[in-house]
C-alpha atoms as a PDB file:
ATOM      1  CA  UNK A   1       0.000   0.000   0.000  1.00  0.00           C
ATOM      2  CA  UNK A   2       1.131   3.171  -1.007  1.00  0.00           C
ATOM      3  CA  UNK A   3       2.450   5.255   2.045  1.00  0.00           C
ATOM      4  CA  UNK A   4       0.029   8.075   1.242  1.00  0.00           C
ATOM      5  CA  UNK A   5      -2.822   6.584   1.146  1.00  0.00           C
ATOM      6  CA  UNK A   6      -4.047   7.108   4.745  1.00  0.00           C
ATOM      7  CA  UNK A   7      -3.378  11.131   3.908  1.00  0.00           C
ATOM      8  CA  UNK A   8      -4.922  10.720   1.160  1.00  0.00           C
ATOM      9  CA  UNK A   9      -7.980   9.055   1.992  1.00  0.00           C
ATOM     10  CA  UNK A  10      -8.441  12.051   4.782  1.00  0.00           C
ATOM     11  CA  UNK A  11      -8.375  14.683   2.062  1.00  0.00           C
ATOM     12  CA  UNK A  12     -10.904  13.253  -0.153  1.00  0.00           C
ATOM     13  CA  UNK A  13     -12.971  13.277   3.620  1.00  0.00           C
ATOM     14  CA  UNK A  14     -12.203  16.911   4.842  1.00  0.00           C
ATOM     15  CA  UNK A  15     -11.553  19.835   4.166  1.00  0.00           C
ATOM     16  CA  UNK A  16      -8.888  22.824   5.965  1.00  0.00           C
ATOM     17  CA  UNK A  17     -10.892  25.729   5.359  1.00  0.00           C
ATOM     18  CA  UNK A  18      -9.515  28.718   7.650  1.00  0.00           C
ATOM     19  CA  UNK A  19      -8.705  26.728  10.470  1.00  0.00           C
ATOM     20  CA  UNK A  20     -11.612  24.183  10.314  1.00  0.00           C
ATOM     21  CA  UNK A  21     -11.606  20.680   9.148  1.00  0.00           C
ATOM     22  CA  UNK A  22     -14.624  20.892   7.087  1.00  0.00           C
ATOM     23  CA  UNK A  23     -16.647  17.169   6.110  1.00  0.00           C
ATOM     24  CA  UNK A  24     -16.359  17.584   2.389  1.00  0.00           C
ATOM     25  CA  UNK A  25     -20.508  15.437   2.745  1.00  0.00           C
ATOM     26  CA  UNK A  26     -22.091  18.285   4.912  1.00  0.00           C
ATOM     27  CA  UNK A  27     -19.640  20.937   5.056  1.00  0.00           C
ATOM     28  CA  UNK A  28     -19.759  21.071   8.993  1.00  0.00           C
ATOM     29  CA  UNK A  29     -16.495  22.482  10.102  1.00  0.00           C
ATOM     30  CA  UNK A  30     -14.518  22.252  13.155  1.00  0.00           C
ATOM     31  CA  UNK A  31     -12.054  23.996  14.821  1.00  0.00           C
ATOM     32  CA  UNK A  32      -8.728  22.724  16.175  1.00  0.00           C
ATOM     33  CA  UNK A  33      -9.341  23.826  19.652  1.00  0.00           C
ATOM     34  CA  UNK A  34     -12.611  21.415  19.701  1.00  0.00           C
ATOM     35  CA  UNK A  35     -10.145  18.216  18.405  1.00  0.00           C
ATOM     36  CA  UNK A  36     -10.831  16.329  21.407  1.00  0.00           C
ATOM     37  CA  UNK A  37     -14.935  16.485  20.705  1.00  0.00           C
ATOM     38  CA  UNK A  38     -16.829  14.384  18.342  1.00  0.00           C
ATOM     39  CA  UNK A  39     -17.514  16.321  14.736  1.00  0.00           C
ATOM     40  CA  UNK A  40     -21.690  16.939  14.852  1.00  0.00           C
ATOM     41  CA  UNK A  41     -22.445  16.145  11.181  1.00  0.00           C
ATOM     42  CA  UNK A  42     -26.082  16.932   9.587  1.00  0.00           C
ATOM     43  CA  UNK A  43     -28.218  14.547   9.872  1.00  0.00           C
ATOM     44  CA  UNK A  44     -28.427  13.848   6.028  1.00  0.00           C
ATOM     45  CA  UNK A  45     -24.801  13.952   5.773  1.00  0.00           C
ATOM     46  CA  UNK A  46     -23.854  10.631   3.282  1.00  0.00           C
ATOM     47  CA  UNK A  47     -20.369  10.151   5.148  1.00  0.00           C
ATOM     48  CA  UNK A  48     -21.373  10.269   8.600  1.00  0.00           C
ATOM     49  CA  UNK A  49     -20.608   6.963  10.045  1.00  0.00           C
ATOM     50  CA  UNK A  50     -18.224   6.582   6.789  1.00  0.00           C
ATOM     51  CA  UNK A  51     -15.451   8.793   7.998  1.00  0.00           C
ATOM     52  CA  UNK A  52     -13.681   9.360  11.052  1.00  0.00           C
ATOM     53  CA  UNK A  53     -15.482  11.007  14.281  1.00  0.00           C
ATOM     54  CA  UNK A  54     -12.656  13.089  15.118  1.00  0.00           C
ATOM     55  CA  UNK A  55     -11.068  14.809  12.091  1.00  0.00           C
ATOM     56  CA  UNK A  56      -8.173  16.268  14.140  1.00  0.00           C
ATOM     57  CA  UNK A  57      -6.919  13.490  15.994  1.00  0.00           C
ATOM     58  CA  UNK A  58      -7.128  10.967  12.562  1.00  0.00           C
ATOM     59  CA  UNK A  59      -4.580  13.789  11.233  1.00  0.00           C
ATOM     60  CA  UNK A  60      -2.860  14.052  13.831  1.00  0.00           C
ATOM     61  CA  UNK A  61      -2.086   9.873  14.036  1.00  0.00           C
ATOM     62  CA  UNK A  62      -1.694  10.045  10.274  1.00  0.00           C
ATOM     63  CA  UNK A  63       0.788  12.956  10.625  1.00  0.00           C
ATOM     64  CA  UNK A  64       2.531  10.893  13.485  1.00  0.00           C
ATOM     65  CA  UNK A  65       2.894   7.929  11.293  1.00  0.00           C
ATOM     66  CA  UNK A  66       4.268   9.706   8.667  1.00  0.00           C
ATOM     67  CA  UNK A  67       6.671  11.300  10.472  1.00  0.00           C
ATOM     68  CA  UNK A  68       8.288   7.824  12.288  1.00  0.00           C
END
């Protein structure tokens, strides 16, 4: 598997818009000083329950991995 594919995979997900990991399916945004909560998707968002529940902290262990 192709090292990038875990980075990858989270930017086809979300979104950093101005600070805010944004769910490319609904668009709801959160900031990095909420990273420990749980992202509140709309209800009709298609990826809820298909992406991670915390954008932040999949970066972050993404980032980590990356980085050795």
């Amino acid at each position: 598997m192709d090292c990038n594919q875990p980075m990858i995979a989270w930017s086809s997900a979300w979104a950093l818009v101005g600070g805010l990991a944004v769910c490319t399916g609904c668009m709801r945004g959160q900031s990095i000083s909420l990273s420990e909560d749980v992202l509140p998707h709309e209800p009709s968002c298609k990826a809820k329950g298909q992406v991670a529940r915390m954008p932040w902290a999949e970066l972050h262990q993404i980032l980590d991995f990356q980085r050795g």
